[in-house]
Protein backbone atom coordinates (compact mmCIF):
# COMPACT_ATOMS: atom_id res chain seq x y z
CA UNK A 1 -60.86 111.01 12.27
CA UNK A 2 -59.76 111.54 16.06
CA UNK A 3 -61.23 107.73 16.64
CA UNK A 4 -59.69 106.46 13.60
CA UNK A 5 -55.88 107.36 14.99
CA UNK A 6 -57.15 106.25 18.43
CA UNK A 7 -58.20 102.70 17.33
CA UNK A 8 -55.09 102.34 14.82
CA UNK A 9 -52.38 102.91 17.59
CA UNK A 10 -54.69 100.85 19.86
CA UNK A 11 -53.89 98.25 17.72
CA UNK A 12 -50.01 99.13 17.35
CA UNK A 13 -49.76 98.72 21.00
CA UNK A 14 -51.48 95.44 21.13
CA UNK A 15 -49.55 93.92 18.05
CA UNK A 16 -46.74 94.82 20.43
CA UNK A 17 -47.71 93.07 23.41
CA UNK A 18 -48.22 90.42 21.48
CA UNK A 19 -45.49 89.80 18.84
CA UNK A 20 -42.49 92.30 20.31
CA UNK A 21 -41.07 90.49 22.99
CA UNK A 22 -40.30 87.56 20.39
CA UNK A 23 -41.49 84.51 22.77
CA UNK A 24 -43.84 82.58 21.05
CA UNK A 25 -43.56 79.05 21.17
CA UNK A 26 -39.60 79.80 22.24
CA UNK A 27 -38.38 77.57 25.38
CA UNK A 28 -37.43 79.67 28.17
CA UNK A 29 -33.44 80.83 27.53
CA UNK A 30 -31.39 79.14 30.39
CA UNK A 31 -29.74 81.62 32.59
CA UNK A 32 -26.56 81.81 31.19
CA UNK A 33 -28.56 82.82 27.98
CA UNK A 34 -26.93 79.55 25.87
CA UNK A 35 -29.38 77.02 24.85
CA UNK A 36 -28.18 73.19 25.02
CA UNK A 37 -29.76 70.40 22.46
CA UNK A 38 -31.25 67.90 23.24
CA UNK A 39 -29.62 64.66 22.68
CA UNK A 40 -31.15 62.06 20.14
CA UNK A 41 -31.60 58.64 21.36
CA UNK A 42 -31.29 56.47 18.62
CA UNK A 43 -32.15 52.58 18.63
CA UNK A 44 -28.98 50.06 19.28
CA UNK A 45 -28.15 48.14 15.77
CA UNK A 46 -28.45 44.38 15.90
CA UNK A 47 -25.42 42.86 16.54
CA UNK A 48 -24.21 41.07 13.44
CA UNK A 49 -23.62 37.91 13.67
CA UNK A 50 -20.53 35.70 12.44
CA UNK A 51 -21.31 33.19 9.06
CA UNK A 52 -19.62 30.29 11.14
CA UNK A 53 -19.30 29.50 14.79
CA UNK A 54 -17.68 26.47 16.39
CA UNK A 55 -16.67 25.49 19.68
CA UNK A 56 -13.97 23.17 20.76
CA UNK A 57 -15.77 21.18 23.15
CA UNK A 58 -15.28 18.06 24.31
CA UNK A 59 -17.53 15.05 23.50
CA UNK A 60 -19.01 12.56 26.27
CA UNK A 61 -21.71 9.89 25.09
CA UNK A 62 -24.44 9.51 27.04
CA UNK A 63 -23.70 6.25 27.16
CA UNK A 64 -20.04 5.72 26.84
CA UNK A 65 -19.67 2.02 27.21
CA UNK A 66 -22.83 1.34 25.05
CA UNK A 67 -24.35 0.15 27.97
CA UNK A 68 -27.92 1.60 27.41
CA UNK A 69 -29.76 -1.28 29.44
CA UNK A 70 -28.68 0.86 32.19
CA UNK A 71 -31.80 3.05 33.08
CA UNK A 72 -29.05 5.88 34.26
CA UNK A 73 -27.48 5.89 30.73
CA UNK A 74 -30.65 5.57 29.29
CA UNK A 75 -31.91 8.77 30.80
CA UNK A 76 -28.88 10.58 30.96
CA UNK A 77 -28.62 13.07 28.15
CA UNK A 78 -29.32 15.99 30.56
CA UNK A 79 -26.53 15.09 32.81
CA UNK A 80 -24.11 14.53 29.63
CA UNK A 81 -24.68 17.19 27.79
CA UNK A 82 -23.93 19.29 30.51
CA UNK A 83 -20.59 17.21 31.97
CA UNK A 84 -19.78 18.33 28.06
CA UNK A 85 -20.68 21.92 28.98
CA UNK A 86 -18.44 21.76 32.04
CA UNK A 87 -15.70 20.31 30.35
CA UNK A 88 -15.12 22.77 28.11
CA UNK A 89 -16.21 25.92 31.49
CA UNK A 90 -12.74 24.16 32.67
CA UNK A 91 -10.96 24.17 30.35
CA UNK A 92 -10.75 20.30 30.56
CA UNK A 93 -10.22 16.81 28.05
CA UNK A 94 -12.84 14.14 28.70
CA UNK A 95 -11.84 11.56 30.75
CA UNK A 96 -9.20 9.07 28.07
CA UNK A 97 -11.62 6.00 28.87
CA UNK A 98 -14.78 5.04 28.20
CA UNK A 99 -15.15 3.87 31.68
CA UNK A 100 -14.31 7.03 33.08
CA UNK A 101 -16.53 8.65 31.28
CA UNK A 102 -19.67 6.32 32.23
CA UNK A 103 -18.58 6.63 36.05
CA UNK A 104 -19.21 10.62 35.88
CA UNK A 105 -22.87 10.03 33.86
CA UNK A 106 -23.83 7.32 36.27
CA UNK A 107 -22.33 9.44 39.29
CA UNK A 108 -24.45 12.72 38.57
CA UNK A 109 -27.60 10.66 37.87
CA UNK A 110 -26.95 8.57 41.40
CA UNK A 111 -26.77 12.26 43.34
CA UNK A 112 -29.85 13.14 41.79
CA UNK A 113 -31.41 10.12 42.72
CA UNK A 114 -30.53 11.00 46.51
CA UNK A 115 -31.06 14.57 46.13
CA UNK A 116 -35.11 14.48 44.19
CA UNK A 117 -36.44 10.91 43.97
CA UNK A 118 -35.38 11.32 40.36
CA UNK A 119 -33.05 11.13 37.59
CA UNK A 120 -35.01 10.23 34.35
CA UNK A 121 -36.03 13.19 32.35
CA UNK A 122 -35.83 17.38 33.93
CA UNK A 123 -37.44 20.33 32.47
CA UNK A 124 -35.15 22.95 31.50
CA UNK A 125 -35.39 24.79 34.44
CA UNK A 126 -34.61 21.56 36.80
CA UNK A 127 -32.08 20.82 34.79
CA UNK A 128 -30.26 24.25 35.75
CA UNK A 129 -31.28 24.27 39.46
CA UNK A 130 -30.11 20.82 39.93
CA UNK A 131 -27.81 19.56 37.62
CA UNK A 132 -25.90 23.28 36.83
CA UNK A 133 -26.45 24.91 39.97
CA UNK A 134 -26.06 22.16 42.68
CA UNK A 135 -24.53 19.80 41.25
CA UNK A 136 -21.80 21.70 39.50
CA UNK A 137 -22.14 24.85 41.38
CA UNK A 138 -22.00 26.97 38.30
CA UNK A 139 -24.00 30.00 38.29
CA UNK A 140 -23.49 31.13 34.58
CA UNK A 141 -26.21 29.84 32.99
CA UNK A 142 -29.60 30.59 32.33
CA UNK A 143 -33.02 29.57 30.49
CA UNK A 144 -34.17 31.66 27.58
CA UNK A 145 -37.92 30.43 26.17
CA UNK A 146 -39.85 31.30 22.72
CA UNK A 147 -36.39 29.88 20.93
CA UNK A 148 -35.79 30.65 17.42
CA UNK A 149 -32.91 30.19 15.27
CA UNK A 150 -31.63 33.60 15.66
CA UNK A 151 -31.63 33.44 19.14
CA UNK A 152 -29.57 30.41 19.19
CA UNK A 153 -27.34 31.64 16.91
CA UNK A 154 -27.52 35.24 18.79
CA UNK A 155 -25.88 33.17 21.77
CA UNK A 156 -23.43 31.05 19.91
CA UNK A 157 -21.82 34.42 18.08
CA UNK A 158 -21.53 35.78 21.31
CA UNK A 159 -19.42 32.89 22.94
CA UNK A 160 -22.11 30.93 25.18
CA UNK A 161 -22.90 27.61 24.63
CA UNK A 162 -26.64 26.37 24.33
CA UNK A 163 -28.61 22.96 25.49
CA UNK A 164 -31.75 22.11 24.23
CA UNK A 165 -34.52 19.96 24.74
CA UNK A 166 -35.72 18.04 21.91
CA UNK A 167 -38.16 15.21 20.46
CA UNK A 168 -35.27 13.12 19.32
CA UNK A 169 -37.46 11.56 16.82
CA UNK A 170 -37.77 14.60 15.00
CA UNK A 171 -34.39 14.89 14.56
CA UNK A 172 -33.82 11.85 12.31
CA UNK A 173 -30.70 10.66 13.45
CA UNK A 174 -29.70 7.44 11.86
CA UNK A 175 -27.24 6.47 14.67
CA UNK A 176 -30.12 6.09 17.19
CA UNK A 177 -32.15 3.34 17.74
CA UNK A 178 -35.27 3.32 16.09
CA UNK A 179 -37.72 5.73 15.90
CA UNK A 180 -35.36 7.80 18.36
CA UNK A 181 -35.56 9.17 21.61
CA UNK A 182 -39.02 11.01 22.95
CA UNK A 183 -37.41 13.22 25.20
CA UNK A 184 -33.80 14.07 24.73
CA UNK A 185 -31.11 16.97 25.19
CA UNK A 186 -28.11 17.63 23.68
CA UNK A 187 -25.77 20.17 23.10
CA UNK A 188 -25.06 22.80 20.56
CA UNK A 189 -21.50 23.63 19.57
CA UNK A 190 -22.17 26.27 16.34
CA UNK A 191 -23.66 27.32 13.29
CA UNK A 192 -22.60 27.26 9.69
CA UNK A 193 -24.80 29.61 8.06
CA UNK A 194 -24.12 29.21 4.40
CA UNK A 195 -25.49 25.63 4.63
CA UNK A 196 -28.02 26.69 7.23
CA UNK A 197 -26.66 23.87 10.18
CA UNK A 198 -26.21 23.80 13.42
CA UNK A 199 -23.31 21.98 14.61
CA UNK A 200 -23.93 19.41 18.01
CA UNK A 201 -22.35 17.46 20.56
CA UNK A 202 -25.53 14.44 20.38
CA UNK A 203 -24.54 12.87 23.57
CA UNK A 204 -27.55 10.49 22.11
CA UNK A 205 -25.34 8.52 19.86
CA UNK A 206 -21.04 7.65 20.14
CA UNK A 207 -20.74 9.10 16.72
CA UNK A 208 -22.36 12.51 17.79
CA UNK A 209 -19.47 14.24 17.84
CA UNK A 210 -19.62 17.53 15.70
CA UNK A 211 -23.05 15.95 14.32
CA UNK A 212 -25.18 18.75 12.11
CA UNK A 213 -28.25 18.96 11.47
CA UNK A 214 -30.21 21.82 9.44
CA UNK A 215 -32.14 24.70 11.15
CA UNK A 216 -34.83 23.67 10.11
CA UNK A 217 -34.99 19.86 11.66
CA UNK A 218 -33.76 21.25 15.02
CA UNK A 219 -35.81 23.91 15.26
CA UNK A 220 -39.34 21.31 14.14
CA UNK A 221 -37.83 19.10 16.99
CA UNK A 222 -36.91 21.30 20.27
CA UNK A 223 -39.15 21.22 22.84
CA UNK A 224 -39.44 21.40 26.73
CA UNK A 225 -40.70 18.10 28.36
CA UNK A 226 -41.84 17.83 32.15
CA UNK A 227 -39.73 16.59 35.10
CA UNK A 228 -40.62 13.27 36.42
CA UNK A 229 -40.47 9.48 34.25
CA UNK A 230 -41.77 9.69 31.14
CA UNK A 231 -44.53 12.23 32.28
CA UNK A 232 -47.24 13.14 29.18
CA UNK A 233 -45.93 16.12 27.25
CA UNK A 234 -48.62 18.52 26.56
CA UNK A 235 -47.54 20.95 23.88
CA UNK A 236 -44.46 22.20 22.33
CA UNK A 237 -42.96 24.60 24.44
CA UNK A 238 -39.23 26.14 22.89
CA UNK A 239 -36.90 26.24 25.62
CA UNK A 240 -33.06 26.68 25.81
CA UNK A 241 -30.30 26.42 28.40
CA UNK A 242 -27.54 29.45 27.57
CA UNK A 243 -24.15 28.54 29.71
CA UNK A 244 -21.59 31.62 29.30
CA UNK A 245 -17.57 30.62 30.86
């Protein structure tokens, strides 16, 4: 009997070691006694996007005289497409003439000449580092790769403009000359989601202005093409140049 009450407040005591002071699985109390939560992190929404986007930008052929015998003209959708892009950074009208505007294509490609050896075609990067960032001295722009049409329309919503590189015989469009363009950029303006378009400024052709074409067509004909003249393209790498004011 004697070992019976022995072993039964034995295991009183050790019940209370265990369980009285109340501090299992409990985080330590903070000094002042007051425990603080813990914030909860939760994941940023995507931002929604607007149905319809559209820029007021002005339009610049790349060849504004028609003149596409001229090798400079020829070649010069990089450097119009982003004279259009600086037009509207300004705040600026395209020149009134036609003239005008063929001495600015023909003046950019003639620095670039002096500058690299070259003024025919420019990967997307080149075309920022030399035409953007040397030429124009604007710093506000940037390459984004692995292109989709949310991204592009990502960027339009929130107020940038984007230039792309693109297969120009992809794209279809009547007003070139026949089959189109190999390597070609141009510029694009907005989006109209409920018929699934993306509005351009297709330096490529004098009716370009406010040209659309549907997601799908752009996005089967951008691609990134080497620097150089007429180098081979190997792949189909989906580049874009985002310019913010």
């Amino acid at each position: 009997m004697h070992f019976l009450v022995v072993l039964i407040i034995s295991l009183a005591v050790a019940a209370f070691a265990f369980f009285g002071s109340g501090n299992i699985n409990k985080p330590e109390a903070p000094a002042d006694g007051v425990y603080s939560p813990q914030p909860v992190i939760s994941a940023s929404p995507s931002p929604v996007l607007k149905s319809k986007v559209l820029f007021d930008v002005p339009f610049v052929s790349q060849a504004p005289t028609g003149n596409w015998d001229d090798p400079r003209q020829q070649d010069g959708c990089e450097e119009a497409a982003a004279y259009m892009v600086m037009l509207w950074v300004m705040g600026s009208e395209a020149p009134k003439t036609q003239i005008e505007q063929e001495k600015k294509i023909v003046e950019i490609a003639d620095w670039e000449e002096e500058e690299y050896g070259n003024y025919h075609d420019t990967a997307v990067e080149d075309t920022v580092e030399r035409v953007y960032r040397q030429y124009f001295k604007y710093e506000k722009v940037k390459v984004v790769k692995d292109v989709t049409v949310e991204k592009i329309k990502q960027e339009l919503s929130s107020g940038n403009l984007v230039q792309v590189p693109a297969d120009g015989r992809a794209l279809g469009n009547p007003n070139y000359t026949a089959p189109g363009p190999e390597r070609h950029n141009l510029l694009i303006i907005g989006y109209d989601e409920a018929n699934g378009e993306f509005i351009t400024n297709d330096n490529g052709t004098r009716k370009g202005k406010g040209y659309r074409y549907k997601y799908e067509v752009m996005m089967s004909a951008i691609r990134d093409y080497p620097t150089g003249y007429h180098e081979p393209i190997t792949g189909k790498h989906k580049a874009m140049i985002v310019i913010s004011k």
